[in-house]
Protein backbone atom coordinates (compact mmCIF):
# COMPACT_ATOMS: atom_id res chain seq x y z
CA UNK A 1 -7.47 -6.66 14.37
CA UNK A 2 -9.48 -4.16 15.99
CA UNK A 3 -7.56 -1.24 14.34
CA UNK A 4 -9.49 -2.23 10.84
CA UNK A 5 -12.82 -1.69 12.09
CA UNK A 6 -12.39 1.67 12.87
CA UNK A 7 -11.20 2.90 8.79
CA UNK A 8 -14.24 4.51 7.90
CA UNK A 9 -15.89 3.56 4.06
CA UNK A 10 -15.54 7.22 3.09
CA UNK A 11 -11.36 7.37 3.80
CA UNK A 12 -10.71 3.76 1.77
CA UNK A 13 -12.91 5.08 -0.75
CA UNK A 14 -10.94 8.10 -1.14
CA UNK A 15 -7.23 6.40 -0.86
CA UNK A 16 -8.95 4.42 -3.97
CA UNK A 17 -9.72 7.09 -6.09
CA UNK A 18 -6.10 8.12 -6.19
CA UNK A 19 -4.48 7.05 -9.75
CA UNK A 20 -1.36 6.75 -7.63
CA UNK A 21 -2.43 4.77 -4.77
CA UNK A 22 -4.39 2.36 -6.92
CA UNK A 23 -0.71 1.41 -8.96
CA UNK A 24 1.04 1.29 -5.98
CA UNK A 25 -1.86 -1.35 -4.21
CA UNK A 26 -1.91 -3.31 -6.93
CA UNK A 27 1.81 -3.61 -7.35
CA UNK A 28 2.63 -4.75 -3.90
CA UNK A 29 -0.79 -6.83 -3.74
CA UNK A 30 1.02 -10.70 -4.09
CA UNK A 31 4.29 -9.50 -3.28
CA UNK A 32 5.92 -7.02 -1.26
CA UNK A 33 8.19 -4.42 -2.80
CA UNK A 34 10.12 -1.62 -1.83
CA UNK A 35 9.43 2.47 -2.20
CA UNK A 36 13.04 1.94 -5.17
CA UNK A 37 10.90 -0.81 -6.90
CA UNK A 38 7.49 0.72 -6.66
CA UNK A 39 9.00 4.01 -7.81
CA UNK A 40 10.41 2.33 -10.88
CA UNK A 41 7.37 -0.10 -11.09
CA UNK A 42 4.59 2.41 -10.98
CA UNK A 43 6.55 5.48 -12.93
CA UNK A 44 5.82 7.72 -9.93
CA UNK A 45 8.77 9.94 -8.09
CA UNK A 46 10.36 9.12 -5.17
CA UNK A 47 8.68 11.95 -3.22
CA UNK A 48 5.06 11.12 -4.37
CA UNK A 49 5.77 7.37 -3.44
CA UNK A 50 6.90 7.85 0.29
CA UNK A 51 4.27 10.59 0.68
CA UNK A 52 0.79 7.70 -0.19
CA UNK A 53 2.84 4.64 1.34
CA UNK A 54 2.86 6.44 4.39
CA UNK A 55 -0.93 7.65 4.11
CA UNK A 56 -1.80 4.58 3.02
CA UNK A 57 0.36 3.05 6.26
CA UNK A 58 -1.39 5.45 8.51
CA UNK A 59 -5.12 4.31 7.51
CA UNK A 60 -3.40 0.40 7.99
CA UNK A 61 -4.29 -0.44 4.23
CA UNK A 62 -0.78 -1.92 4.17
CA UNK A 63 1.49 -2.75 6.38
CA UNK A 64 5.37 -2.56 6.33
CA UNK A 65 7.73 -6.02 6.10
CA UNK A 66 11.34 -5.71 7.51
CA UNK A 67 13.59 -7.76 5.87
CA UNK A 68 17.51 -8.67 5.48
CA UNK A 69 18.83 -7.58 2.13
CA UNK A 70 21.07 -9.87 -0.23
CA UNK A 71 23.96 -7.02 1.16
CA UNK A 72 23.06 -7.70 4.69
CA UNK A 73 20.91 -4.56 5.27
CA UNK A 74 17.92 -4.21 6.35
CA UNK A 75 15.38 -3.01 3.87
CA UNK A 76 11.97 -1.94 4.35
CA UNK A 77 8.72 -3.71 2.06
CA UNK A 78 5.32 -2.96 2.10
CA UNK A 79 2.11 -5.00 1.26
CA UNK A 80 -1.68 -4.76 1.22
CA UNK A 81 -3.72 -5.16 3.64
CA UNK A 82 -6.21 -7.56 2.17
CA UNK A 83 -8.40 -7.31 5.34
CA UNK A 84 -9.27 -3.63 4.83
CA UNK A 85 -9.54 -3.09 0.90
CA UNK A 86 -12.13 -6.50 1.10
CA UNK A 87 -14.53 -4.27 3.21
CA UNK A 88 -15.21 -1.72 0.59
CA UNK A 89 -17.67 -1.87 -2.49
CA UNK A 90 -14.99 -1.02 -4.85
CA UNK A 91 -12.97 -3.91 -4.29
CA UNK A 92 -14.59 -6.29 -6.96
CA UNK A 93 -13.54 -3.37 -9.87
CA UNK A 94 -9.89 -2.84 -7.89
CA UNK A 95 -8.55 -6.41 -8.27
């Protein structure tokens, strides 16, 4: 993935330092959830949760998962990109 090569140190490093961001990464790290669950999960509104899932889906730290719904609909679920949070120093302290 050539796309990971090009997130600079300085922008992961700064997604990190966001209380926020850091729930929301760890949440959907082994499984991936929804904006409804992480917004319940991670005690963080509805507004602030679509507003880092998509920064953090524009810098490719995680990636979105279509999926069929038990009601037949499709639904939307994000994970981490393992791949780009691995290249940065403060991985070791994130996980």
């Amino acid at each position: 993935m050539s796309e990971i090569e090009d997130i600079k140190y300085d922008v992961i490093q700064d997604l990190l330092s966001d209380k926020a961001n850091r729930m929301i990464l760890r949440s959907i790290m082994t499984v991936p959830k929804s904006t409804t669950q992480l917004c319940t999960e991670c005690n963080i509104p509805t507004s602030t949760a679509y507003r880092k899932m998509q920064k953090l889906f524009d810098y490719k730290v995680i990636r979105r998962i279509g999926t069929i719904n038990g009601a037949g609909k499709k639904e939307i679920l994000y994970k981490s990109n393992f791949s780009v949070l691995k290249k940065t120093p403060e991985w070791e302290e994130f996980c």
